[in-house]
Protein backbone atom coordinates (compact mmCIF):
# COMPACT_ATOMS: atom_id res chain seq x y z
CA UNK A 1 0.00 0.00 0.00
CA UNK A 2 2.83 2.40 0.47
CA UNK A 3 3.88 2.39 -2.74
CA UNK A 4 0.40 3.63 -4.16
CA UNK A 5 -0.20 6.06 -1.69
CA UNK A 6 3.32 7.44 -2.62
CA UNK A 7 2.71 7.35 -6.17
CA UNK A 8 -0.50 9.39 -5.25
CA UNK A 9 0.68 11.55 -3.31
CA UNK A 10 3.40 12.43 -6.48
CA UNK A 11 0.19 12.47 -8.31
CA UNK A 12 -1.30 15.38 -6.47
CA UNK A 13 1.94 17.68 -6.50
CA UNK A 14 2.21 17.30 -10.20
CA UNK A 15 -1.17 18.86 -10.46
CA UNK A 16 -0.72 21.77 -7.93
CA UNK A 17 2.24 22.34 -9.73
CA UNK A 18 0.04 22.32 -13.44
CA UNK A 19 -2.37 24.47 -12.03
CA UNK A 20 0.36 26.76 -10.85
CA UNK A 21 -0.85 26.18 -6.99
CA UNK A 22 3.00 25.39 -6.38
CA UNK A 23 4.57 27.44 -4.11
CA UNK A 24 7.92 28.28 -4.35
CA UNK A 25 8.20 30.64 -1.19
CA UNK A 26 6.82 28.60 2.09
CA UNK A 27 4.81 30.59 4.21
CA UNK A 28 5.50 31.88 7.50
CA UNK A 29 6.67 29.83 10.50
CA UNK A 30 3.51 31.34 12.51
CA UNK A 31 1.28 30.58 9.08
CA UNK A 32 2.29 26.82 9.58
CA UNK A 33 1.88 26.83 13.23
CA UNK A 34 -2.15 27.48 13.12
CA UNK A 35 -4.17 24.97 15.35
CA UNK A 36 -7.09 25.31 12.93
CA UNK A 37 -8.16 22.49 10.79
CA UNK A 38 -6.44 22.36 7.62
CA UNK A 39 -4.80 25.99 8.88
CA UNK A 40 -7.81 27.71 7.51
CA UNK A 41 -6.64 30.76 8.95
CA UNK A 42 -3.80 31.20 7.50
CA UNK A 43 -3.08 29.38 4.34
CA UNK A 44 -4.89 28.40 1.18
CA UNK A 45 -5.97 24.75 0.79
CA UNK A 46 -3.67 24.44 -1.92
CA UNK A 47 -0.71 25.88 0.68
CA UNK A 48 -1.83 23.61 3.31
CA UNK A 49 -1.77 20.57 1.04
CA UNK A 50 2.08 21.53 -0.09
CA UNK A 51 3.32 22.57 3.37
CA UNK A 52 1.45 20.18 5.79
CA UNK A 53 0.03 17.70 4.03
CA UNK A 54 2.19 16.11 2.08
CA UNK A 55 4.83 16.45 4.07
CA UNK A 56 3.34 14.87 6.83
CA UNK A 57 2.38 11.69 4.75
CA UNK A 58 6.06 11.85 3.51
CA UNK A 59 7.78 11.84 6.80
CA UNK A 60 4.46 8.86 7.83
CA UNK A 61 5.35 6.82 5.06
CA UNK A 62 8.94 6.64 5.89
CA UNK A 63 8.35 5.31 9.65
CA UNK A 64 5.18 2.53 8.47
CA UNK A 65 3.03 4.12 10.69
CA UNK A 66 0.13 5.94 7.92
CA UNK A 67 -3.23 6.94 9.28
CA UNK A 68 -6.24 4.59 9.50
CA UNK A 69 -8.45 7.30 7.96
CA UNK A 70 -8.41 10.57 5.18
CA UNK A 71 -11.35 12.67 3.83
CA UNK A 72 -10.02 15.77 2.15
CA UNK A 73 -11.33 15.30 -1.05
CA UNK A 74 -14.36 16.78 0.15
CA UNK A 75 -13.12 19.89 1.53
CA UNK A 76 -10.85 20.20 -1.72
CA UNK A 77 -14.21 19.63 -3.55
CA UNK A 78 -15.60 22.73 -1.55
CA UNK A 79 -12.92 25.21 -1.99
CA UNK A 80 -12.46 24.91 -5.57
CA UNK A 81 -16.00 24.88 -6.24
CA UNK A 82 -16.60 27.97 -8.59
CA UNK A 83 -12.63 28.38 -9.28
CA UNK A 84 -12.89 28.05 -12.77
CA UNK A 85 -10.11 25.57 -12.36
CA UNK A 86 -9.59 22.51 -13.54
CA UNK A 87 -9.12 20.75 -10.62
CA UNK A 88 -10.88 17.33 -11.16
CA UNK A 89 -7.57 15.33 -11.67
CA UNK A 90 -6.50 16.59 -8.42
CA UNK A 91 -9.55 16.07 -6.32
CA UNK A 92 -9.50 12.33 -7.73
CA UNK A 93 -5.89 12.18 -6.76
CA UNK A 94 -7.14 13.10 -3.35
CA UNK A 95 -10.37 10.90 -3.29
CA UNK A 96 -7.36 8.13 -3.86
CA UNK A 97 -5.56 8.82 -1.11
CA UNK A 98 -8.28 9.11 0.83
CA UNK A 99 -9.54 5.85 -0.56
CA UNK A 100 -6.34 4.20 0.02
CA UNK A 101 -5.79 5.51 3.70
CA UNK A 102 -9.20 5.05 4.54
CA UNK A 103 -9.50 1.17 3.38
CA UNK A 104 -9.44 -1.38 6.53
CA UNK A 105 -6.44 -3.64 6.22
């Protein structure tokens, strides 16, 4: 399983980085810091998906010890709902994951 979830979660940074949601500054140490879901408060979901995300099912991966559950595909569903972008390869790379991390082994 870890090697589809990784593939995945390649997946979904090669579509931030097509829709040009790849950022190349992080944000602020404080900006990360935020104790509100997803960081609502102070990044973008696209931001919190680079920065915290991915990152943390990265560093998850490499110690065998992934989450028994994911749902963001809904909340990525929700925030680029009217964006005019075309996001829909990207929220299926996240209903994936969420698929994948959410299955019971």
């Amino acid at each position: 399983m870890h090697t589809e979830v990784a593939e995945v979660l390649i997946d979904i940074e090669a579509q931030l980085r097509q829709l040009g949601l790849w950022d190349k500054i992080p944000p602020s140490t404080e900006a990360l810091a935020s104790d509100q879901p997803f960081c609502v408060d102070t990044l973008t979901l696209p931001q919190w998906l680079q920065f915290i995300f991915l990152p943390t099912l990265y560093d998850m991966m490499e110690r065998r010890q992934l989450p028994g559950r994911c749902c963001i595909a809904p909340m990525a569903e929700e925030f680029f709902k009217g964006s005019g972008l075309a996001t829909t390869d990207l929220v299926e790379a996240l209903l994936r994951v969420d698929e994948l991390l959410s299955q019971d082994l």
